[in-house]
PDB file of N, CA and C in Angstrom:
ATOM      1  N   UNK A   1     -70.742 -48.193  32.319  1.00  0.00           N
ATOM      2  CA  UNK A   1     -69.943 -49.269  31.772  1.00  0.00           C
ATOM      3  C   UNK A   1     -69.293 -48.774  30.483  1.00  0.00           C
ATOM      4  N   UNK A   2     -67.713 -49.222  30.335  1.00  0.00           N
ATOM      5  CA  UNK A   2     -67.382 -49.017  28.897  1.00  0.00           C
ATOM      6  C   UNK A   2     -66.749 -50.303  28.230  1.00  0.00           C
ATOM      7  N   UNK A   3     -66.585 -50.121  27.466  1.00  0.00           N
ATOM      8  CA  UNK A   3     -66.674 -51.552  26.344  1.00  0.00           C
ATOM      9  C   UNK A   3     -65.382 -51.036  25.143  1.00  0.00           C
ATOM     10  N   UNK A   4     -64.193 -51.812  25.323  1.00  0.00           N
ATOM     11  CA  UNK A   4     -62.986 -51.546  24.365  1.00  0.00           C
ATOM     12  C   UNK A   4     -62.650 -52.385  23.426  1.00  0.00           C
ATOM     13  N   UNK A   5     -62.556 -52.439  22.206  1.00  0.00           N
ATOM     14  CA  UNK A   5     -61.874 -53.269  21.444  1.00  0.00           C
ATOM     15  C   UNK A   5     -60.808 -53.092  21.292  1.00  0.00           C
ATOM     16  N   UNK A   6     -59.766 -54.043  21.941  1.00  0.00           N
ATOM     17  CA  UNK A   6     -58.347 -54.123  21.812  1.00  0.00           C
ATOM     18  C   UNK A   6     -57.796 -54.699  20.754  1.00  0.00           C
ATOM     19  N   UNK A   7     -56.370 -54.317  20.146  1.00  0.00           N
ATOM     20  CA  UNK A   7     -55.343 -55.108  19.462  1.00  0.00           C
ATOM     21  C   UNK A   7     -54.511 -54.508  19.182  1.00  0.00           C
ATOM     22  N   UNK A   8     -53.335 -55.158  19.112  1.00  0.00           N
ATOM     23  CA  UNK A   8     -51.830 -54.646  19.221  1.00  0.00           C
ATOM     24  C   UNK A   8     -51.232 -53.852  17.615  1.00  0.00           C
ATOM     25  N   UNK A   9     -52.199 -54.268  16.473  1.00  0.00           N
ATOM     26  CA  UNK A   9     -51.740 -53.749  15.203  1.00  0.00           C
ATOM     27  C   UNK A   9     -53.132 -53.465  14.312  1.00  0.00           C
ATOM     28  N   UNK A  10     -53.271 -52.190  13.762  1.00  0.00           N
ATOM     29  CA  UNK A  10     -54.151 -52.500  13.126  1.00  0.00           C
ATOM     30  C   UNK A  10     -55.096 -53.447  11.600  1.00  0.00           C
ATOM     31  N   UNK A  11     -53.917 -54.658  11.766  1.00  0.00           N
ATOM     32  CA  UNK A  11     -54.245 -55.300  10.868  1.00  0.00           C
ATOM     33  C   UNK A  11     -53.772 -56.860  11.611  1.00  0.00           C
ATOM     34  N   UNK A  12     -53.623 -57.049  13.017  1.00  0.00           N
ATOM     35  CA  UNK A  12     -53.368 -58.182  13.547  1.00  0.00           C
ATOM     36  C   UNK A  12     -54.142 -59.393  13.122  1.00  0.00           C
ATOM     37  N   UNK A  13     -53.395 -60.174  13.830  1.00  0.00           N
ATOM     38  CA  UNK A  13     -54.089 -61.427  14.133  1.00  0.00           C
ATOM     39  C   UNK A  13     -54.583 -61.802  15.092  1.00  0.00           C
ATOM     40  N   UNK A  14     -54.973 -60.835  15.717  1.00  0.00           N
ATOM     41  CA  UNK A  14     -55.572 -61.185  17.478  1.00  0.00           C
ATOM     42  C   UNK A  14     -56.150 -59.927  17.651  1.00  0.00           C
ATOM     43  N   UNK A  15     -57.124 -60.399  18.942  1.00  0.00           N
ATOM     44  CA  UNK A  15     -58.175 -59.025  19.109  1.00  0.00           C
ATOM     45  C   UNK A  15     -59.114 -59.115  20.486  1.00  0.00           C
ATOM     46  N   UNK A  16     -59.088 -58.577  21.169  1.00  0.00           N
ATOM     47  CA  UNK A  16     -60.043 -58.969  22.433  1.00  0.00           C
ATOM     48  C   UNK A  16     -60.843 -57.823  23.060  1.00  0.00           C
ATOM     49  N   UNK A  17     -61.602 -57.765  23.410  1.00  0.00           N
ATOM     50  CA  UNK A  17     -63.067 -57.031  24.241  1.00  0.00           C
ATOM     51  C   UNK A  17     -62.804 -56.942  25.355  1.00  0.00           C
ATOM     52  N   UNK A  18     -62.793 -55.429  26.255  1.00  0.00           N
ATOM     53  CA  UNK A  18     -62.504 -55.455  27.518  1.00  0.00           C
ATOM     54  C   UNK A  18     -63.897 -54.418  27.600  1.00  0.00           C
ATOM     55  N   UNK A  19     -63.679 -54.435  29.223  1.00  0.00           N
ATOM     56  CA  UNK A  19     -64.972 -53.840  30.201  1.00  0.00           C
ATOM     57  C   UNK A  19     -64.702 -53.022  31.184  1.00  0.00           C
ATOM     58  N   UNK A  20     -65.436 -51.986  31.475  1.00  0.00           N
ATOM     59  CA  UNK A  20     -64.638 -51.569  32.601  1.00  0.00           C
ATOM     60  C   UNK A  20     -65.911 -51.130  33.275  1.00  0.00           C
ATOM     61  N   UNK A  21     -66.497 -51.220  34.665  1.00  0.00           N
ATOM     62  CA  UNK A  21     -67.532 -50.770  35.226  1.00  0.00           C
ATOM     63  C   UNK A  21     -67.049 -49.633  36.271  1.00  0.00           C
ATOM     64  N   UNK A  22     -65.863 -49.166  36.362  1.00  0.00           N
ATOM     65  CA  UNK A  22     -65.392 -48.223  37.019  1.00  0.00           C
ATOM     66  C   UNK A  22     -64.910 -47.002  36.011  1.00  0.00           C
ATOM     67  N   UNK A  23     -65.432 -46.910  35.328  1.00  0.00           N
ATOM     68  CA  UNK A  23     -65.259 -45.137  34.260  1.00  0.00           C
ATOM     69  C   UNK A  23     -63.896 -45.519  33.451  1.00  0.00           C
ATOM     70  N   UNK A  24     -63.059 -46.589  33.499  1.00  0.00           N
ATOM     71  CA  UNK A  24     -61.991 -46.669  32.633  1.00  0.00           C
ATOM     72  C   UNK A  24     -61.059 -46.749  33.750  1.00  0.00           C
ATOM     73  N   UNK A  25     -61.346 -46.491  35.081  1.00  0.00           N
ATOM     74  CA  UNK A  25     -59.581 -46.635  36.236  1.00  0.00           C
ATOM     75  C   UNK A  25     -59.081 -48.559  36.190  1.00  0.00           C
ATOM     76  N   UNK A  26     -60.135 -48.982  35.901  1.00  0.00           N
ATOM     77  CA  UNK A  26     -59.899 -50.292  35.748  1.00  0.00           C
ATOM     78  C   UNK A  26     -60.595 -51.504  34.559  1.00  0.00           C
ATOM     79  N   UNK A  27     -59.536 -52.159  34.407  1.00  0.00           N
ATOM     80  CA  UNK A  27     -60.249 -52.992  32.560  1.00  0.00           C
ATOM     81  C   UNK A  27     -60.324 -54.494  32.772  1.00  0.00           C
ATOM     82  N   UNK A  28     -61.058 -55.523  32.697  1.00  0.00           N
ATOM     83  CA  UNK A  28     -61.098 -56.981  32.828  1.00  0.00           C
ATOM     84  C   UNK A  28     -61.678 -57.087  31.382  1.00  0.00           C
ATOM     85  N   UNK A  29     -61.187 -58.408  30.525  1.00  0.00           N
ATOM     86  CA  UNK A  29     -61.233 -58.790  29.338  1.00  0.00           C
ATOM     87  C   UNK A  29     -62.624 -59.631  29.859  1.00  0.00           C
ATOM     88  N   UNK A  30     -63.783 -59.690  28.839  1.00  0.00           N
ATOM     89  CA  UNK A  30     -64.471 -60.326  28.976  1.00  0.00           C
ATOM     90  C   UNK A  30     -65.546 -60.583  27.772  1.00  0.00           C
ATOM     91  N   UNK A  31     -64.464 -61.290  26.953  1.00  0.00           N
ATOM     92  CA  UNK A  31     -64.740 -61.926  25.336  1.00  0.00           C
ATOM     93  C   UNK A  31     -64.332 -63.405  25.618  1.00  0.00           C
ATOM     94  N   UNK A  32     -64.849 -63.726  26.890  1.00  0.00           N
ATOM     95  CA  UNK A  32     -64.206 -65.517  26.933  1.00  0.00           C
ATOM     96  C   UNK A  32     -64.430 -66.738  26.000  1.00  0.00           C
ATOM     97  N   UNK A  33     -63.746 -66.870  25.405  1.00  0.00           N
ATOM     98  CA  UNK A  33     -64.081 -68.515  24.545  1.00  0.00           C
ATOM     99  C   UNK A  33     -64.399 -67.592  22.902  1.00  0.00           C
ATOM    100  N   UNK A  34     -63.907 -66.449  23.065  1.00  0.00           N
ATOM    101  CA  UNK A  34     -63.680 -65.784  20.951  1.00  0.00           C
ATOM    102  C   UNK A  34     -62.472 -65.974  20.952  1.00  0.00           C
ATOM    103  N   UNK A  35     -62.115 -66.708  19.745  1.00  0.00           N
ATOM    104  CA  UNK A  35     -61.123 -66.364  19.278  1.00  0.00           C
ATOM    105  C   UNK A  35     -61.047 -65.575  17.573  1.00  0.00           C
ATOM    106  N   UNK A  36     -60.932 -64.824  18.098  1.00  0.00           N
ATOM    107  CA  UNK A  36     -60.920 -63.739  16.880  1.00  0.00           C
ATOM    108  C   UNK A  36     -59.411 -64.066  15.870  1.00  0.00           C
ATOM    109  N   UNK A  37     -59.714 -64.447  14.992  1.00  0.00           N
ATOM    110  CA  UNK A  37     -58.337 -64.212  13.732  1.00  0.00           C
ATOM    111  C   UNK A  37     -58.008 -63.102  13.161  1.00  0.00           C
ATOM    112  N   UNK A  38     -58.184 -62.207  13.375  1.00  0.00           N
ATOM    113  CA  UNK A  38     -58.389 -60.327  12.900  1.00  0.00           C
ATOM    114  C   UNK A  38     -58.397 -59.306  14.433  1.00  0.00           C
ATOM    115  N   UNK A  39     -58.033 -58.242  13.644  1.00  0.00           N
ATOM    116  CA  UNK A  39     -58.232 -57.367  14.972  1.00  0.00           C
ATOM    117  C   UNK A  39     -59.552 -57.212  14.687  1.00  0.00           C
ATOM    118  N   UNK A  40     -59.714 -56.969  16.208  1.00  0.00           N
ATOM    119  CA  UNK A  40     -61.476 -56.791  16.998  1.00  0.00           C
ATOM    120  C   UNK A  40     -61.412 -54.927  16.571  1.00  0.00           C
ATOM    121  N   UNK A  41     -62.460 -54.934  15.638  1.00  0.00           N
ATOM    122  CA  UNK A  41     -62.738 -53.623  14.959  1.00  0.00           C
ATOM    123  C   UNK A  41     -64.017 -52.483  16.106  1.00  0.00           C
ATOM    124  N   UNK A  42     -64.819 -53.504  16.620  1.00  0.00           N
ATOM    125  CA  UNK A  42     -65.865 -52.957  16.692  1.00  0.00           C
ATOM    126  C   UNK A  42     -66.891 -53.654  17.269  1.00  0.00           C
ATOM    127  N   UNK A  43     -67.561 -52.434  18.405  1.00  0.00           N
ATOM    128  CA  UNK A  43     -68.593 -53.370  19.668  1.00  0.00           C
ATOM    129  C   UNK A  43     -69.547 -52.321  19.175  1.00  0.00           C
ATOM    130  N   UNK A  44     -71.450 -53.268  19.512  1.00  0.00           N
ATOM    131  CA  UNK A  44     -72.271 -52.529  19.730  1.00  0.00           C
ATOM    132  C   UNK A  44     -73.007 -52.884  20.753  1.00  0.00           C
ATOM    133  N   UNK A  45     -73.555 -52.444  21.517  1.00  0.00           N
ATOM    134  CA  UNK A  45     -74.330 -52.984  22.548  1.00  0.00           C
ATOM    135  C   UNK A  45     -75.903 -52.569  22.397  1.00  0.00           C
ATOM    136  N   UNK A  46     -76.996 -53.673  22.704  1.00  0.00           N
ATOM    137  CA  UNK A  46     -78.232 -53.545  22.493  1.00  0.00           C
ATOM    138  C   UNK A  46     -78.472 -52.297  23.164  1.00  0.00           C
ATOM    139  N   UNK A  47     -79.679 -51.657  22.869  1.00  0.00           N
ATOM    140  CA  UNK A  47     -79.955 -50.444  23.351  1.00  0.00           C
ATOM    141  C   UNK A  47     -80.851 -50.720  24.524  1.00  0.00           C
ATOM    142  N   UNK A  48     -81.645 -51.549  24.686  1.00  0.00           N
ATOM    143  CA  UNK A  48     -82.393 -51.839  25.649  1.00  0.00           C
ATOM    144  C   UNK A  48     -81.922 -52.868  26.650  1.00  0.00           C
ATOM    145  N   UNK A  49     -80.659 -53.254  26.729  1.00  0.00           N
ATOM    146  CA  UNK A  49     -80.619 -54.621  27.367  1.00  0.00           C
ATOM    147  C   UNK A  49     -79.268 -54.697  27.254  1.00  0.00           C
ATOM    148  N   UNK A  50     -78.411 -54.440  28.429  1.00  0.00           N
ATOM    149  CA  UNK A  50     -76.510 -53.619  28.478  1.00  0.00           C
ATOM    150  C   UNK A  50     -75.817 -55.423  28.702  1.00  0.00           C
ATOM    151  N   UNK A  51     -77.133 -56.604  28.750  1.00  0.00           N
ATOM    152  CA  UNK A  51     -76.230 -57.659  28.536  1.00  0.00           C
ATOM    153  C   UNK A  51     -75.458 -58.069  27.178  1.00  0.00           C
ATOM    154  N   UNK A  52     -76.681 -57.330  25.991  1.00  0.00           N
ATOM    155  CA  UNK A  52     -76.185 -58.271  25.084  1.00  0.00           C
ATOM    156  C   UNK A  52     -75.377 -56.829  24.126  1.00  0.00           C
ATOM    157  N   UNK A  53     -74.037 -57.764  23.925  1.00  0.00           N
ATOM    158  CA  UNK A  53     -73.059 -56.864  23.169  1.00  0.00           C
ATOM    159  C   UNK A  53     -72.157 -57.521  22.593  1.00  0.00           C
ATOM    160  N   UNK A  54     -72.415 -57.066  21.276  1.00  0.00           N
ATOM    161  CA  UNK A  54     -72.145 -58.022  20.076  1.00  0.00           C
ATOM    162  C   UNK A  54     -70.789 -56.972  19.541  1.00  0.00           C
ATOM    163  N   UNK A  55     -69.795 -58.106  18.186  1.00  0.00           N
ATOM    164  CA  UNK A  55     -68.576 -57.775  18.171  1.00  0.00           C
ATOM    165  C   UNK A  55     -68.016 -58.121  16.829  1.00  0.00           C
ATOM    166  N   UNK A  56     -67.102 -57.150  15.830  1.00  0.00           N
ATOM    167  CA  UNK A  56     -66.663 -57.678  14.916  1.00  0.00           C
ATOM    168  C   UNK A  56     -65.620 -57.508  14.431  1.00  0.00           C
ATOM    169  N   UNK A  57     -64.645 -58.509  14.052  1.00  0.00           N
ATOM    170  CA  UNK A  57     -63.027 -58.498  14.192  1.00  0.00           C
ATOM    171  C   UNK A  57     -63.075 -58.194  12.427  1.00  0.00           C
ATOM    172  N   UNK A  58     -61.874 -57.474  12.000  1.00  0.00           N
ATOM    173  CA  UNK A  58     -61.667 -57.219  10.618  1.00  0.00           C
ATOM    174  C   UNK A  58     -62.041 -57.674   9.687  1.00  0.00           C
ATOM    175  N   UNK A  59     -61.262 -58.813   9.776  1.00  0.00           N
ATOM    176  CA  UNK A  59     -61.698 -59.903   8.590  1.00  0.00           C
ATOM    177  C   UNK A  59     -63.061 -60.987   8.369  1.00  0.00           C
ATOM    178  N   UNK A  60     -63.974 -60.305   8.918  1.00  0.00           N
ATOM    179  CA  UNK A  60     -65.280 -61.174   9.335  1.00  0.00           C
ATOM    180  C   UNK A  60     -65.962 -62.015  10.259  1.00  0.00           C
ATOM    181  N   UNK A  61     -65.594 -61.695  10.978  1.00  0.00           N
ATOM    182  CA  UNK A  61     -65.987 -62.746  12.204  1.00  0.00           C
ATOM    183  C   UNK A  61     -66.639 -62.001  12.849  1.00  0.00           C
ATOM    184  N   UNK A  62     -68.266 -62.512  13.612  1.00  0.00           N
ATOM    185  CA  UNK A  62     -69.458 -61.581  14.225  1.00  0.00           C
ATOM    186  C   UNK A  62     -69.005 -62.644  15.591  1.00  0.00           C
ATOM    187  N   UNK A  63     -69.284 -61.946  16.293  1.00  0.00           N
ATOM    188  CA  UNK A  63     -69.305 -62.902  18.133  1.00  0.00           C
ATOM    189  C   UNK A  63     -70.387 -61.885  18.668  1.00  0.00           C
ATOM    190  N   UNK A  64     -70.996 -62.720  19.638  1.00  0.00           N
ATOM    191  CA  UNK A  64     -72.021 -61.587  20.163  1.00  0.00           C
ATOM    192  C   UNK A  64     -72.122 -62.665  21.701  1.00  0.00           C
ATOM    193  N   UNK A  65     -72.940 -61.747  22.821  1.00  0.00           N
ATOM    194  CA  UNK A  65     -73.125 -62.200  24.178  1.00  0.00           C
ATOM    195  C   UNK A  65     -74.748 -61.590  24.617  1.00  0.00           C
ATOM    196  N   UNK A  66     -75.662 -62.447  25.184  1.00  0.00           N
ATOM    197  CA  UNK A  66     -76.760 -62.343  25.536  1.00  0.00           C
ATOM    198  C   UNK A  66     -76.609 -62.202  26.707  1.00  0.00           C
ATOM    199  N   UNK A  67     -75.654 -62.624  27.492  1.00  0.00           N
ATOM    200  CA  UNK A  67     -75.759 -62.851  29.285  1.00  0.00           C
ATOM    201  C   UNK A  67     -74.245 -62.088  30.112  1.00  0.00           C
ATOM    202  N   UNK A  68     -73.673 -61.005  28.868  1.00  0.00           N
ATOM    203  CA  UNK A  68     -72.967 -60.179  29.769  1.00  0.00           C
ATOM    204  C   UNK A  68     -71.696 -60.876  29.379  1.00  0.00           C
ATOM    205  N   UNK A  69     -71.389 -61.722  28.475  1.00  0.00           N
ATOM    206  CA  UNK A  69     -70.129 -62.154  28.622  1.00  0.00           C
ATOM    207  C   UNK A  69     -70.069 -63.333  28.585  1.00  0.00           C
ATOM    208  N   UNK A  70     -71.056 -63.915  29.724  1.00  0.00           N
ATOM    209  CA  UNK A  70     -70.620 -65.254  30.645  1.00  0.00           C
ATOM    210  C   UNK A  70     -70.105 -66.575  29.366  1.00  0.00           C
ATOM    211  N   UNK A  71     -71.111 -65.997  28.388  1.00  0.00           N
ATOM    212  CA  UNK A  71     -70.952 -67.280  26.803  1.00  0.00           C
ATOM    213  C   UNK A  71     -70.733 -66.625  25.777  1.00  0.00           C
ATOM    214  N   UNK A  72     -70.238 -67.060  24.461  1.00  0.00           N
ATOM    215  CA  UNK A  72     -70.107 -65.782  23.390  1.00  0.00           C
ATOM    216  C   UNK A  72     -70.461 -66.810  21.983  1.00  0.00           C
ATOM    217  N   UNK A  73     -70.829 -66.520  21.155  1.00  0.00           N
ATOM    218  CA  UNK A  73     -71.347 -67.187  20.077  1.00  0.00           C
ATOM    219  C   UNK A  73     -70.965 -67.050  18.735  1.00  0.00           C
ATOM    220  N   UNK A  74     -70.010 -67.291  18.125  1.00  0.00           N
ATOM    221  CA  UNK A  74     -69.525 -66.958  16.656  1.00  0.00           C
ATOM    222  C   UNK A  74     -71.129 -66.946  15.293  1.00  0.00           C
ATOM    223  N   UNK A  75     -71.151 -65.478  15.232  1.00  0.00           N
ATOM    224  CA  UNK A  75     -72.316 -65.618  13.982  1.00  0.00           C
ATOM    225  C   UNK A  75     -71.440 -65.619  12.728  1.00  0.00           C
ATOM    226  N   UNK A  76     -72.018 -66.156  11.437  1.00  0.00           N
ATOM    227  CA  UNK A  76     -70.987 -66.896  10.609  1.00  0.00           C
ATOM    228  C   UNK A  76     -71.575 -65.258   9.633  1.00  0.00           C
ATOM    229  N   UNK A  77     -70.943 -64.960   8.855  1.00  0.00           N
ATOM    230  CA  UNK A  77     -70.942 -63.600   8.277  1.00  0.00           C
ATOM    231  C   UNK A  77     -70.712 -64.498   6.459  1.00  0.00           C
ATOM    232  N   UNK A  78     -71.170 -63.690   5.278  1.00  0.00           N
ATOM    233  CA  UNK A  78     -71.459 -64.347   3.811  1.00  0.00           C
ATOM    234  C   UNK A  78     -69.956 -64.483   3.603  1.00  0.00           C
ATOM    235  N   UNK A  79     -69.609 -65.627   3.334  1.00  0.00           N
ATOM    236  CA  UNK A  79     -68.123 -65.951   2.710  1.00  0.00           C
ATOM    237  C   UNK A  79     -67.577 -64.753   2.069  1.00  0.00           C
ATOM    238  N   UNK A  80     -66.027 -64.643   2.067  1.00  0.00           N
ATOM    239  CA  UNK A  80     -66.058 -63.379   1.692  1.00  0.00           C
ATOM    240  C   UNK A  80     -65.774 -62.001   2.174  1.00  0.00           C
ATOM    241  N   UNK A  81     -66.294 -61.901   2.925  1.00  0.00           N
ATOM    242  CA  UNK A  81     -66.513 -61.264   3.460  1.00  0.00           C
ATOM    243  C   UNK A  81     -65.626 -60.487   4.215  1.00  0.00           C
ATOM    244  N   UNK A  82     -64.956 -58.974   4.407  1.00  0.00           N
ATOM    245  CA  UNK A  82     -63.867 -59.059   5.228  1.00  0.00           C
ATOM    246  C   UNK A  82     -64.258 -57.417   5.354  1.00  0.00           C
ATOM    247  N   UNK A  83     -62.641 -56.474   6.058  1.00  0.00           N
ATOM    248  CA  UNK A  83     -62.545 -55.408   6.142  1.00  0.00           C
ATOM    249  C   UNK A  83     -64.029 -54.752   6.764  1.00  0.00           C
ATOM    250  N   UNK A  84     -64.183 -55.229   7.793  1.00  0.00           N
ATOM    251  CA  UNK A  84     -65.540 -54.878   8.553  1.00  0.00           C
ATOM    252  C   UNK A  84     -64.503 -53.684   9.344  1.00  0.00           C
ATOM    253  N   UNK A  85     -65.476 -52.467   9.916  1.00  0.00           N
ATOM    254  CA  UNK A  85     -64.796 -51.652  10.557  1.00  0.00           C
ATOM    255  C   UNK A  85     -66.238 -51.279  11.656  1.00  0.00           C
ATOM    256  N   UNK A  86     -67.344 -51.519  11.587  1.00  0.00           N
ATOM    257  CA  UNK A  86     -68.679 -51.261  12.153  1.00  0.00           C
ATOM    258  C   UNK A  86     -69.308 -52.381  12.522  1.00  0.00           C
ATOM    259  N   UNK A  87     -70.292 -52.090  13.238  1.00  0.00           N
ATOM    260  CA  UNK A  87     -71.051 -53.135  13.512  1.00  0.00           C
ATOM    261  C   UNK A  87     -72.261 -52.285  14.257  1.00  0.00           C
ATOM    262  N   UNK A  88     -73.451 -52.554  14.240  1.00  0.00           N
ATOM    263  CA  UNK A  88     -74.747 -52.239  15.054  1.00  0.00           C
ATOM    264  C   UNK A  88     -75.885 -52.658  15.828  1.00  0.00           C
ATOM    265  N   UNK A  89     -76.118 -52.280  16.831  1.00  0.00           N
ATOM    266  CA  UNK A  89     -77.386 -53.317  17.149  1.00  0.00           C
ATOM    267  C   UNK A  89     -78.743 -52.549  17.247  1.00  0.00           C
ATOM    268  N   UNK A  90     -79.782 -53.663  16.805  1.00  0.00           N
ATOM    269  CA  UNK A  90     -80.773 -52.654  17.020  1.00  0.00           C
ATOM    270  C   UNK A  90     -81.990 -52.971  17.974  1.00  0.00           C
TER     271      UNK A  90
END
């Protein structure tokens, strides 16, 4: 499986998570129900467990997925907060 963070500028206003379970010949978006205000900087995926893979757009915004996608969850990051370029899971 590979896991892309897309966006059209590197300082956009939009940003989305794609997937590909075929080596990259083919990509389906599957960040349903984020809406990211920043470009999407950066995916990590749990090391033990390829459902949950969490996500963070420039200007602060954490989204993460326990079940592969199917739901996605905005984690609220310290006011402030911006110019994220990483993210990790452990």
């Amino acid at each position: 499986m590979l896991i892309a963070c897309l966006s059209v500028a590197a300082q956009g206003e939009t940003g989305s998570l794609c997937r590909s379970n075929d080596l990259g010949r083919s990509w389906k978006r599957f960040d349903h129900d984020v809406r990211p205000r920043s470009t999407m900087m950066a995916v990590a995926l749990h090391p033990k467990n390829p459902d949950e893979v969490y996500c963070v757009a420039r200007d602060g915004q954490a989204f993460g997925t326990q079940d592969g996608g199917k739901s996605w969850r905005e984690y609220p990051l310290p006011e402030g907060c911006q110019d994220f370029y990483t993210i990790a899971c452990a």
